[in-house]
N, C-alpha and C. Protein backbone atom coordinates (compact mmCIF):
# COMPACT_ATOMS: atom_id res chain seq x y z
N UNK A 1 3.38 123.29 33.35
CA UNK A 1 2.43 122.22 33.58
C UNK A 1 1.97 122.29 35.04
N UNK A 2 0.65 121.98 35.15
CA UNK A 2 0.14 122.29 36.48
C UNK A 2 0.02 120.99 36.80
N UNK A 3 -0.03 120.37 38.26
CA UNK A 3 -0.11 119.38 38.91
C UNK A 3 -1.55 119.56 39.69
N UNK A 4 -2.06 118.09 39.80
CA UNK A 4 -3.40 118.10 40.36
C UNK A 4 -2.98 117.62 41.61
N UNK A 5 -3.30 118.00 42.81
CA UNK A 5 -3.42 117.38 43.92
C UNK A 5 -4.03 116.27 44.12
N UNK A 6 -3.43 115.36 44.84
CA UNK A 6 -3.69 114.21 45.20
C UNK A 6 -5.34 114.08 46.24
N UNK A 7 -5.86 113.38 45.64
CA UNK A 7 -7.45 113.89 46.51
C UNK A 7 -7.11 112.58 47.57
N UNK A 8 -7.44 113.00 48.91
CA UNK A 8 -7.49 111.59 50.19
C UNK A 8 -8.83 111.31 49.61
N UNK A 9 -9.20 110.29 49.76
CA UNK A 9 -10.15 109.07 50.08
C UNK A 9 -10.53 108.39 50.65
N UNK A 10 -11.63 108.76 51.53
CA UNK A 10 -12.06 107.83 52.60
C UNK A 10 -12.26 105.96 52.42
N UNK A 11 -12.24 105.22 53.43
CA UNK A 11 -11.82 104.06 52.82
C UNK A 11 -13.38 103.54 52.20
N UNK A 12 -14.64 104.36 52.30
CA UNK A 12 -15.96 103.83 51.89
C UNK A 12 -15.71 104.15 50.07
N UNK A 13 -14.50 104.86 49.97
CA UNK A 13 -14.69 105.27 48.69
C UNK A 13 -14.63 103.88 47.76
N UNK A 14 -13.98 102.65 48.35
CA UNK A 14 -13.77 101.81 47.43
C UNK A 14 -14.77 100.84 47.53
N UNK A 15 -15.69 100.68 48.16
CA UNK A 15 -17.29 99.85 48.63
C UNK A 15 -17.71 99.49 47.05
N UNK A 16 -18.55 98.55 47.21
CA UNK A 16 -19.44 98.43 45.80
C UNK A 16 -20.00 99.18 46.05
N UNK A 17 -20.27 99.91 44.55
CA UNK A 17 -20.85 100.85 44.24
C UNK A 17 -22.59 100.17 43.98
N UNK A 18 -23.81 101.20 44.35
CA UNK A 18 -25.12 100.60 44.22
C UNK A 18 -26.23 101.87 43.79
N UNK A 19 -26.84 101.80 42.46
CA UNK A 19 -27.10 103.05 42.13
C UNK A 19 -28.41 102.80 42.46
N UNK A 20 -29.05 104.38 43.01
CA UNK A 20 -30.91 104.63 43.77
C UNK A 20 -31.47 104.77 42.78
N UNK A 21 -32.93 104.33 42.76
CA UNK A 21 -33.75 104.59 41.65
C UNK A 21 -33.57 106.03 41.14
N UNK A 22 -33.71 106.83 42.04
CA UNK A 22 -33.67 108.12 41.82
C UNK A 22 -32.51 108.62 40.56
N UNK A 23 -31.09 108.29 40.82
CA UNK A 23 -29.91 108.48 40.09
C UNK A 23 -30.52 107.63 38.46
N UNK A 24 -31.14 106.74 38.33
CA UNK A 24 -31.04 105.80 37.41
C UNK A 24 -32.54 106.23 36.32
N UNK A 25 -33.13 106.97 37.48
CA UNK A 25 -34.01 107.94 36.83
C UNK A 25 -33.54 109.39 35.75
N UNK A 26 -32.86 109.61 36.54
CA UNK A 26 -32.14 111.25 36.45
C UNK A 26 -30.93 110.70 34.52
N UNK A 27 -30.67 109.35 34.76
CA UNK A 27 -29.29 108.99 34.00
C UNK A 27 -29.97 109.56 32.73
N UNK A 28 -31.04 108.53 32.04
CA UNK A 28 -31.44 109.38 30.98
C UNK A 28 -31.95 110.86 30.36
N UNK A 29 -32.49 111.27 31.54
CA UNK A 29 -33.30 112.41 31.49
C UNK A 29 -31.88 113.58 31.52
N UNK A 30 -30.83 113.01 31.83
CA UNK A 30 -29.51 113.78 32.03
C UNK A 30 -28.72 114.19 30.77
N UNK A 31 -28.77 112.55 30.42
CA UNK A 31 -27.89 112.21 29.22
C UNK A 31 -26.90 111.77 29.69
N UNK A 32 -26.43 110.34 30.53
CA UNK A 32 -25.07 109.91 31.00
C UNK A 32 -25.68 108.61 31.52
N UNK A 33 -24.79 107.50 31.55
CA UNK A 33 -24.91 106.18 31.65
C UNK A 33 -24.08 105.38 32.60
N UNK A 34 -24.47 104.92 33.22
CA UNK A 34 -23.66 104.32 34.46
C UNK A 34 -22.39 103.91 34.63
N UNK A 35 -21.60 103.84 32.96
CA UNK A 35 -20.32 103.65 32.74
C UNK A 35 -19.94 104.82 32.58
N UNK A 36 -20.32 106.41 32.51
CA UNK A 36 -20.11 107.30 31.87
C UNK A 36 -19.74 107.69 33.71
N UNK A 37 -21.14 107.50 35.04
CA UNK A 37 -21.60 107.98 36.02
C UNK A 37 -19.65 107.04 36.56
N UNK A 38 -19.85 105.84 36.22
CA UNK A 38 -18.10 105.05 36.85
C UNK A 38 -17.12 105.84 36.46
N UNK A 39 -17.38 105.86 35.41
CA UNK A 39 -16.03 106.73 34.82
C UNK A 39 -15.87 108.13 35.27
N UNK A 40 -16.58 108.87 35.89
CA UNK A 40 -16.61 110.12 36.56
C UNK A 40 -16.29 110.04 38.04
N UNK A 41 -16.47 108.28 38.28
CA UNK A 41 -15.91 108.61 40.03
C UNK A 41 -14.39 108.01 39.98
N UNK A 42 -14.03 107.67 38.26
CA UNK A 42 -12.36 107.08 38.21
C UNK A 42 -11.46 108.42 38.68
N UNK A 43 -11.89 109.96 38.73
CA UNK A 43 -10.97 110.85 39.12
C UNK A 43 -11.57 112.10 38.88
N UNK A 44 -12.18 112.00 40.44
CA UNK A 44 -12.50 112.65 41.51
C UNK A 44 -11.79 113.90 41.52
N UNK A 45 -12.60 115.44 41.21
CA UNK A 45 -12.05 116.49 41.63
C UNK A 45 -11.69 117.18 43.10
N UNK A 46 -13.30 116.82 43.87
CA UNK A 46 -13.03 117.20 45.02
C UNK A 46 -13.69 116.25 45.91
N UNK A 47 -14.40 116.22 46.78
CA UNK A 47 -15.12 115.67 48.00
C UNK A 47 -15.32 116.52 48.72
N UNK A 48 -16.96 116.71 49.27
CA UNK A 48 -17.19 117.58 50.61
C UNK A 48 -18.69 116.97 51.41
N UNK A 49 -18.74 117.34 52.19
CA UNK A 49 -20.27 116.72 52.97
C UNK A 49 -21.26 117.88 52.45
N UNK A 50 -22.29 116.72 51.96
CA UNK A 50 -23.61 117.19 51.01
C UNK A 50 -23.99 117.96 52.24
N UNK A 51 -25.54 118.96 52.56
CA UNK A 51 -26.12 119.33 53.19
C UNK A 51 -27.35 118.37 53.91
N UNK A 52 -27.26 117.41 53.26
CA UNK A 52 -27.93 115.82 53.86
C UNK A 52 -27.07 115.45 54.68
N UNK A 53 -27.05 114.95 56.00
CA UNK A 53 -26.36 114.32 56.48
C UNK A 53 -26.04 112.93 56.49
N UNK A 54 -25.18 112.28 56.52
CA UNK A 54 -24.32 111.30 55.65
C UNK A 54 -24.22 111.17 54.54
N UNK A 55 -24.36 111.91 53.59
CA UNK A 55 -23.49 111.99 51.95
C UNK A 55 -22.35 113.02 51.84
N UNK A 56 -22.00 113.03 50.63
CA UNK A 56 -20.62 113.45 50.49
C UNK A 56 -21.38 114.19 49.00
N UNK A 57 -20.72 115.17 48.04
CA UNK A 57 -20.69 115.70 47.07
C UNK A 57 -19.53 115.60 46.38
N UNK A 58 -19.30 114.59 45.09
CA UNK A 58 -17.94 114.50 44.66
C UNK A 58 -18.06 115.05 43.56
N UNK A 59 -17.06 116.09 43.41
CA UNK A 59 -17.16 117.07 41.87
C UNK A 59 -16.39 116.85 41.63
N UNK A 60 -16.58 116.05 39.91
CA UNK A 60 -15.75 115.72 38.99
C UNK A 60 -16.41 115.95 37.61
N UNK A 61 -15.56 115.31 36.59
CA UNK A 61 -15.76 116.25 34.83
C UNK A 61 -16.41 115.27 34.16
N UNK A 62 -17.13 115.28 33.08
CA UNK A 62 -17.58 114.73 32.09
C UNK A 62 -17.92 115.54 30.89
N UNK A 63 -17.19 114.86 29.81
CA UNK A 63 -17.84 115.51 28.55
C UNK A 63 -17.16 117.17 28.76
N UNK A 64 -16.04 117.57 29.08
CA UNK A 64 -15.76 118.73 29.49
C UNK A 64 -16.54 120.06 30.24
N UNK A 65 -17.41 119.42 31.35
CA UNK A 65 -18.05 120.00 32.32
C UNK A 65 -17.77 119.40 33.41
N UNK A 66 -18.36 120.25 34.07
CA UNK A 66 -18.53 120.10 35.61
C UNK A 66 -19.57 118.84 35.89
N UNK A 67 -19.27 118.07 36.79
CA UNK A 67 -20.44 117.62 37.05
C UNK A 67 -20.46 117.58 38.98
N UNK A 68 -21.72 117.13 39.56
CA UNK A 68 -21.82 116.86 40.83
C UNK A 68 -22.38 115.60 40.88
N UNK A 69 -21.68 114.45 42.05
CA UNK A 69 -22.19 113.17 41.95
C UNK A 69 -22.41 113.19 43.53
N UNK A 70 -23.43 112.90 43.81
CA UNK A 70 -24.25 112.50 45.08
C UNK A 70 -23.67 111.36 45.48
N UNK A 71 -23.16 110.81 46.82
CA UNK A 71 -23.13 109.55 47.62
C UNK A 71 -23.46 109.59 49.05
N UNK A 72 -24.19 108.11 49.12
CA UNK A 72 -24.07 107.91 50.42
C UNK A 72 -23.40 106.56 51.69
N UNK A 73 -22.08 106.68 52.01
CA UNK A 73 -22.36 105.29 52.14
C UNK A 73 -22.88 104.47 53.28
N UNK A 74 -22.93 103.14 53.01
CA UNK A 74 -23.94 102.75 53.86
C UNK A 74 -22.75 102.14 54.68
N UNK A 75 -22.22 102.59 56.23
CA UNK A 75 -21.44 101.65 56.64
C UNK A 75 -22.53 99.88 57.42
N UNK A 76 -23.13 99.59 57.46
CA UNK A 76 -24.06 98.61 57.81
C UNK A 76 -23.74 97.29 56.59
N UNK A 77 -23.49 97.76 55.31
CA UNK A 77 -23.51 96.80 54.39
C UNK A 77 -22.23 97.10 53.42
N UNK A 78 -21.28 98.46 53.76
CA UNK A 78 -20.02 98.30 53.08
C UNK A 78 -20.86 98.62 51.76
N UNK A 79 -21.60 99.40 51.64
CA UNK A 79 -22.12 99.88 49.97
C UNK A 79 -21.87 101.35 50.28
N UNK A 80 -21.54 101.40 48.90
CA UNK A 80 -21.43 103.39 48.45
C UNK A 80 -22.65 103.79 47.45
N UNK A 81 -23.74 103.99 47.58
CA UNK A 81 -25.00 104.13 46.73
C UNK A 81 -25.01 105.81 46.23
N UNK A 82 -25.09 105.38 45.49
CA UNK A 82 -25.35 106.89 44.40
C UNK A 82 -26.80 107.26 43.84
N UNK A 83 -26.83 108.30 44.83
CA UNK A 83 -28.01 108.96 45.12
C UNK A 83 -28.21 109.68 44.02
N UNK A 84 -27.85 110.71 43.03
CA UNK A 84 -27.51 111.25 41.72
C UNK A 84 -26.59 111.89 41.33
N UNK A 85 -27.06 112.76 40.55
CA UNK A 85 -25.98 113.37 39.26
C UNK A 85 -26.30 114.31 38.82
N UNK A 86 -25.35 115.70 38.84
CA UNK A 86 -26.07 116.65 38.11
C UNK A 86 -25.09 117.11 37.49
N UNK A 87 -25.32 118.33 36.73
CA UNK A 87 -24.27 119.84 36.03
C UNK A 87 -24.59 120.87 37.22
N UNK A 88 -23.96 121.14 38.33
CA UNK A 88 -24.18 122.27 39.23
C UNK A 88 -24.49 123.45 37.86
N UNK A 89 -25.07 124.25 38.20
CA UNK A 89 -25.60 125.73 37.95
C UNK A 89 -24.50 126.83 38.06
């Protein structure tokens, strides 16, 4: 049995969550739903800094894929807004 490493978490990780038009655009056209988009940040594969500066890239699974979830948070208002969602390539 393999063990998953414990992922750290920055403390913005626990902010209300606030989804961008953009992400809420992408949900259908994707096929995944904002309980589907929650349930993918309940356990988090990795975390790294997007190529945007101030977001993060959190890769985690759905539906037995890969997925990539966009954030940014806002320290000004204590929100974690989710910018989108994809299947990396």
């Amino acid at each position: 049995m393999t063990r998953r490493r414990r992922l750290h978490l920055p403390d913005w990780w626990f902010w209300d969550i606030v989804l961008s038009p953009h992400v809420e655009q992408r949900m259908e056209e994707r096929g995944f739903t904002e309980v589907d988009l929650r349930a993918m940040l309940q356990a988090p594969l990795g975390l790294e800094p997007s190529v945007h500066d101030g977001r993060f890239v959190v890769r985690c699974g759905h539906r037995d894929r890969s997925w990539a979830v966009v954030v940014e948070p806002w320290e000004s208002e204590h929100l974690l807004v989710i910018v989108t969602a994809y299947q990396p390539g």
